[in-house]
N, C-alpha and C. Protein backbone atom coordinates (compact mmCIF):
# COMPACT_ATOMS: atom_id res chain seq x y z
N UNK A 1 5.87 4.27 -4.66
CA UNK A 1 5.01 3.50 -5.53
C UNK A 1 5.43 3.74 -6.98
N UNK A 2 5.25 2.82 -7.87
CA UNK A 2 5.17 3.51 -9.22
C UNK A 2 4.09 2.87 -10.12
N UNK A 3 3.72 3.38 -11.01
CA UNK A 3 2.50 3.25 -12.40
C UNK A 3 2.92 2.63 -13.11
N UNK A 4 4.18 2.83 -13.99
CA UNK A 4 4.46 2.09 -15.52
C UNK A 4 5.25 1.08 -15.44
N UNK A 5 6.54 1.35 -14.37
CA UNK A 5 7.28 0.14 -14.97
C UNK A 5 7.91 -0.06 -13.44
N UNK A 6 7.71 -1.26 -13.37
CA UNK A 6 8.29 -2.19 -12.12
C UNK A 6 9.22 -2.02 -11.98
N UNK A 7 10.05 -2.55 -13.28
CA UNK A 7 11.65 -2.91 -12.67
C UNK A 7 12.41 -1.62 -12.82
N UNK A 8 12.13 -0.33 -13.18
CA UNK A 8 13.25 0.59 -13.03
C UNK A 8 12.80 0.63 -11.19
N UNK A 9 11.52 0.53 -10.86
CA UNK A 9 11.46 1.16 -9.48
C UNK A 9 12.57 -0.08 -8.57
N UNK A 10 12.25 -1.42 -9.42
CA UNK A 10 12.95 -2.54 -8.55
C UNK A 10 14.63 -2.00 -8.55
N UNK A 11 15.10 -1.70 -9.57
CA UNK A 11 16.53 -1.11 -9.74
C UNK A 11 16.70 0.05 -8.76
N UNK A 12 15.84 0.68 -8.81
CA UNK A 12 16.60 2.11 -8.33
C UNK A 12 16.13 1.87 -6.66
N UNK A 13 15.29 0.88 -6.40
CA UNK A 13 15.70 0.32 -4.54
C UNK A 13 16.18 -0.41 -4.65
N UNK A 14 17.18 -1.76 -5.48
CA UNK A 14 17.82 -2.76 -5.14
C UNK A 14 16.99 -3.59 -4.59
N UNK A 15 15.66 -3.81 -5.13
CA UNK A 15 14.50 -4.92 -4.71
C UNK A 15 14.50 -5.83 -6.10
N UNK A 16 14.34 -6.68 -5.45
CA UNK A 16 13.75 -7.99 -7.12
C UNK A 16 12.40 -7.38 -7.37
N UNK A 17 11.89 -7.84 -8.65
CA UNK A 17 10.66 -7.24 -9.35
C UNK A 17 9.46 -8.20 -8.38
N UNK A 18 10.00 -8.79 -8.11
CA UNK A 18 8.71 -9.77 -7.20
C UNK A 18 8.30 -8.67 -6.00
N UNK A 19 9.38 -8.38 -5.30
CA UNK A 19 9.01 -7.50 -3.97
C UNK A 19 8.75 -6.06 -4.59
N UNK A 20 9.16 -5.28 -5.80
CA UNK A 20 8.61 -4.13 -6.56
C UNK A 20 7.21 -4.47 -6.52
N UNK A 21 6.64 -5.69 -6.82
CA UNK A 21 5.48 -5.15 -7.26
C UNK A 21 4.12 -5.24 -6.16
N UNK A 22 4.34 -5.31 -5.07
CA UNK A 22 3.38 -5.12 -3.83
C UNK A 22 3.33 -3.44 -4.11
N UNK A 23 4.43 -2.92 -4.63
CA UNK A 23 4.24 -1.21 -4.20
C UNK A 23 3.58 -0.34 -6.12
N UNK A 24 2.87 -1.55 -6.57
CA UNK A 24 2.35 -0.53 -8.29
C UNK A 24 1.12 0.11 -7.60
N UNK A 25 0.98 1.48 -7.64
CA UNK A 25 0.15 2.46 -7.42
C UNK A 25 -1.89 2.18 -7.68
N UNK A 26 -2.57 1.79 -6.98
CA UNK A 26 -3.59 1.81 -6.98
C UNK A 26 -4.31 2.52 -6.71
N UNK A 27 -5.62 2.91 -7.39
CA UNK A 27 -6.70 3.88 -6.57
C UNK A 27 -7.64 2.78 -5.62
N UNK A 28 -7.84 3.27 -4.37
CA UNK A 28 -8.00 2.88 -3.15
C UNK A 28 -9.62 3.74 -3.10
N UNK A 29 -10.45 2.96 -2.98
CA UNK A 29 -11.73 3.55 -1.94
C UNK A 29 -11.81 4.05 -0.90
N UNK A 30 -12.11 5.12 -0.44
CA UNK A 30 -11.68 5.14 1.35
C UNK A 30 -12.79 4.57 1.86
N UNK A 31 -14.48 4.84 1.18
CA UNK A 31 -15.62 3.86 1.48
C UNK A 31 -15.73 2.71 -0.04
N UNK A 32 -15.54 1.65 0.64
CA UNK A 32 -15.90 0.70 -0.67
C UNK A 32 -16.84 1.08 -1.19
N UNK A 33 -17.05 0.69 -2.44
CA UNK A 33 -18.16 0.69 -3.62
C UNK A 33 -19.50 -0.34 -2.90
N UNK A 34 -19.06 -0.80 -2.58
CA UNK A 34 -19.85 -2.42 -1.79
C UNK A 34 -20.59 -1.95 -0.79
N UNK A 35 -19.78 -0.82 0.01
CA UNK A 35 -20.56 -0.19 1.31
C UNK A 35 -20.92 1.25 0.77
N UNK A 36 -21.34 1.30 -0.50
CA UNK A 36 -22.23 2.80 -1.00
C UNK A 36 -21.13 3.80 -1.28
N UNK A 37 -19.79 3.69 -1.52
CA UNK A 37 -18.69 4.56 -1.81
C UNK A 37 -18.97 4.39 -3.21
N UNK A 38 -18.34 5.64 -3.83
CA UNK A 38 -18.97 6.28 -4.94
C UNK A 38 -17.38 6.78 -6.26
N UNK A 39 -17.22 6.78 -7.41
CA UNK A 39 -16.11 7.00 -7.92
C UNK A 39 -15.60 8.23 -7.86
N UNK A 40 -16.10 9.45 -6.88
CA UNK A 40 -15.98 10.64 -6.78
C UNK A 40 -14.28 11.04 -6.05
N UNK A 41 -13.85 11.97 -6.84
CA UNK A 41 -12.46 12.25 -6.29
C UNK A 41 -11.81 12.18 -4.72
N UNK A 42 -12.98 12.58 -3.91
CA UNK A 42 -12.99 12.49 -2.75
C UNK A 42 -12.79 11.27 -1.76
N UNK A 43 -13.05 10.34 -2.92
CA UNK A 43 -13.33 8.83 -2.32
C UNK A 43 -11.98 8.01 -2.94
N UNK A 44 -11.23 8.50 -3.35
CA UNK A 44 -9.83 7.89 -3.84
C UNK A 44 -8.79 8.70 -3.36
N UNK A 45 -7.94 7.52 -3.04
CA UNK A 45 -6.95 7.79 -2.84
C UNK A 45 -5.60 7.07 -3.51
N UNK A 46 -4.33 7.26 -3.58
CA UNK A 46 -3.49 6.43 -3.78
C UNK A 46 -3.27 5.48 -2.79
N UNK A 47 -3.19 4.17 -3.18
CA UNK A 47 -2.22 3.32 -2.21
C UNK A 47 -1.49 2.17 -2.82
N UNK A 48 -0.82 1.84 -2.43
CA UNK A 48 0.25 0.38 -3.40
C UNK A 48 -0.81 -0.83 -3.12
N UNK A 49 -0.63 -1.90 -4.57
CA UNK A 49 -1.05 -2.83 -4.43
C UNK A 49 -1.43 -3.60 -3.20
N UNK A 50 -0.29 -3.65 -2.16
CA UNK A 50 -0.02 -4.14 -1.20
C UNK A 50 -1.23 -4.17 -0.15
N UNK A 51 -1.03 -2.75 0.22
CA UNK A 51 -2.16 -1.70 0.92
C UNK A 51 -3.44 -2.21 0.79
N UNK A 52 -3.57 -2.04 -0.79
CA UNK A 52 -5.07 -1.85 -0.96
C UNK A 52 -5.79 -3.64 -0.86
N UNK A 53 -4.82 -4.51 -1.35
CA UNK A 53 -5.26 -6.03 -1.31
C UNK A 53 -5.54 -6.12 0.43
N UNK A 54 -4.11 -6.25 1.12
CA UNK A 54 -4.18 -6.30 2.75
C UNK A 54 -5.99 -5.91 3.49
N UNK A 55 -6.33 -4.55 2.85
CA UNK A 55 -7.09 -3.65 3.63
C UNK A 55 -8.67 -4.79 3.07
N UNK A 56 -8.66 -4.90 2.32
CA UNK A 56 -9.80 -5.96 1.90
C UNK A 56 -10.09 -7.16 1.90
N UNK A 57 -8.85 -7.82 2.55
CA UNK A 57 -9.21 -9.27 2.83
C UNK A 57 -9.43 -9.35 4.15
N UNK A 58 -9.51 -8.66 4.67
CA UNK A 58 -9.54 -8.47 6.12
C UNK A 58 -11.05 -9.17 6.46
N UNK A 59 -11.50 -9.68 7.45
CA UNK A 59 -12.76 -10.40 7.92
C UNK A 59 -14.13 -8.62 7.69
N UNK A 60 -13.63 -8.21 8.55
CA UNK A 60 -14.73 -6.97 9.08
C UNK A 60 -13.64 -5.46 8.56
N UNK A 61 -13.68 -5.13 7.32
CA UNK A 61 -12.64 -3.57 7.01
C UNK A 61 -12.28 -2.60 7.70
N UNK A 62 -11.52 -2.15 7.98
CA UNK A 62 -11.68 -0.87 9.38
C UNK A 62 -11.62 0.20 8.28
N UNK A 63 -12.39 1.23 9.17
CA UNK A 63 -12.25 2.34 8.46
C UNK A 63 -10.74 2.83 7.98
N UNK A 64 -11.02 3.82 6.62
CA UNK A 64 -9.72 4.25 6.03
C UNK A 64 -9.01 5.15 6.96
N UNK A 65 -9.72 5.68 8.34
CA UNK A 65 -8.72 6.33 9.21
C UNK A 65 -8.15 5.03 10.05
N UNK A 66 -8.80 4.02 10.20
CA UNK A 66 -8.22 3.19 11.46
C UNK A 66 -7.20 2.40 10.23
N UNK A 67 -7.66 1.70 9.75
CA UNK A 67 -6.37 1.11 9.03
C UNK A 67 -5.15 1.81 8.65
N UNK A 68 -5.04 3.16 8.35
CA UNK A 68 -3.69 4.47 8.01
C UNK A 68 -3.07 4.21 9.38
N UNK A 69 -3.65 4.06 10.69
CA UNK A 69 -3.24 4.16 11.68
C UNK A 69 -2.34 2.87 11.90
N UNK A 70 -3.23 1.80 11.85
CA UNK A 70 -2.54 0.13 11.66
C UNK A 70 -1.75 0.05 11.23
N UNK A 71 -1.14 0.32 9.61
CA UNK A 71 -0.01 0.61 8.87
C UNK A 71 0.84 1.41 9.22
N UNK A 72 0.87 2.48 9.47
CA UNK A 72 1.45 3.65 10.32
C UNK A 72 2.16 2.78 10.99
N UNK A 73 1.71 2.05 11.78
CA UNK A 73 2.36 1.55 13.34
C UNK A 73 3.32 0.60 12.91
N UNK A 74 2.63 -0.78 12.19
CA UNK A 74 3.33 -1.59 11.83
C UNK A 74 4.89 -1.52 10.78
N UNK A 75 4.39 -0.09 9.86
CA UNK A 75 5.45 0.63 9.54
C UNK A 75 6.89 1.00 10.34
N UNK A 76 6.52 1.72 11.71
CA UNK A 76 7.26 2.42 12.16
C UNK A 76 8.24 1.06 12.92
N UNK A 77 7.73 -0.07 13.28
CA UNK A 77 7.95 -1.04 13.82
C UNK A 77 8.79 -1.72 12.78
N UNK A 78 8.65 -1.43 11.52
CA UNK A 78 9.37 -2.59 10.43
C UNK A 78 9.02 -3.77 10.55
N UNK A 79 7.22 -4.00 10.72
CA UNK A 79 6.56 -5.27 10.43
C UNK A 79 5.46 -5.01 9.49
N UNK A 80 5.69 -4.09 8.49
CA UNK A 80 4.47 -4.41 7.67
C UNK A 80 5.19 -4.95 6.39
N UNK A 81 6.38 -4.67 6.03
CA UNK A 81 7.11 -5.51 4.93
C UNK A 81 8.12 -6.14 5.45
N UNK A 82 8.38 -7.16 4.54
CA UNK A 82 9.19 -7.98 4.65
C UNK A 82 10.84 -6.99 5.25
N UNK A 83 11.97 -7.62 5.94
CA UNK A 83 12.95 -6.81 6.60
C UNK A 83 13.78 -6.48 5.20
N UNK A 84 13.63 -7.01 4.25
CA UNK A 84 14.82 -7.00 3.24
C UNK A 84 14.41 -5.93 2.52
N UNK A 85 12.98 -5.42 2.53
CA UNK A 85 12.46 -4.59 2.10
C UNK A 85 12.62 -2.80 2.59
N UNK A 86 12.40 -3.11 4.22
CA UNK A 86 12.46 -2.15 5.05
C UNK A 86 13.89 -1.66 4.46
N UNK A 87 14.72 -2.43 4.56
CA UNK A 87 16.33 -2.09 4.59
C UNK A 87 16.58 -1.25 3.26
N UNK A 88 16.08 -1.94 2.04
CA UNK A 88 16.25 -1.56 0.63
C UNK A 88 15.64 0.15 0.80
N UNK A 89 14.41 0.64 1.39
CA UNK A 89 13.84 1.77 1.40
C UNK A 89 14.33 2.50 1.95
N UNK A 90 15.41 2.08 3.07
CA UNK A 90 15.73 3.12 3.76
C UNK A 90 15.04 4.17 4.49
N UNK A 91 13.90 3.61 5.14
CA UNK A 91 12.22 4.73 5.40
C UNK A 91 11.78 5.29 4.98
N UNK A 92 11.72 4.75 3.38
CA UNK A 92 10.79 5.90 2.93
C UNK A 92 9.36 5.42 2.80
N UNK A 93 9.15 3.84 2.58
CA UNK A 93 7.44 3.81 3.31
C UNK A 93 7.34 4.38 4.31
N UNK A 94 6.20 5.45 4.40
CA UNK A 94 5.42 5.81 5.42
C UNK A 94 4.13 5.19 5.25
C-alpha cells in the first residue's frame, strides 16, 4: 500500500498509476460506524482503497474475520486483482 505518492509506488511495481491507486492505504472499520463501531484504535485497521470500497458495497457486509478470509482465498487463487497486477507484485498482496 502506500499514503503519499502513487506513482513512485506505480514505478517501483511497474503498474500504471490507474492500477496504483486501488492499493492508497485506508483506515478500515472492522465494525462500521453505521453498525455502532466507534473511532477507537482497536476498531481500525489498515486496508487499500480497494479492500475497503469492495467490503462495503457488498448487499449484507460480512464480518471483518469472514471477509480477511474471502480475500485471503481469492488472493491465493489470483482472482482478487486484475492478472497484470498479480504478475507486477510478484505475491506480495496477501
Amino acid at each position: 500500500m502506500w499514503e503519499r505518492n502513487c506513482e513512485e509506488f506505480a514505478r517501483k511495481h511497474s503498474i500504471s498509476v490507474g492500477e496504483a491507486k486501488r492499493f492508497q492505504c485506508t483506515a478500515e472499520h472492522l465494525i462500521a460506524r453505521r453498525d455502532g463501531g466507534t473511532d477507537i484504535a482497536s476498531n481500525i485497521v489498515a486496508a487499500c482503497l480497494f479492500c475497503n470500497r469492495t467490503r462495503h458495497r457488498m448487499p449484507s457486509a460480512l464480518t471483518h474475520k469472514r471477509y480477511r478470509h474471502r480475500v485471503s482465498r481469492a488472493i491465493r487463487k489470483k482472482k482478487w486483482h486484475p492478472s497484470s497486477i498479480h504478475a507486477a507484485l510478484g505475491g506480495v498482496c496477501r
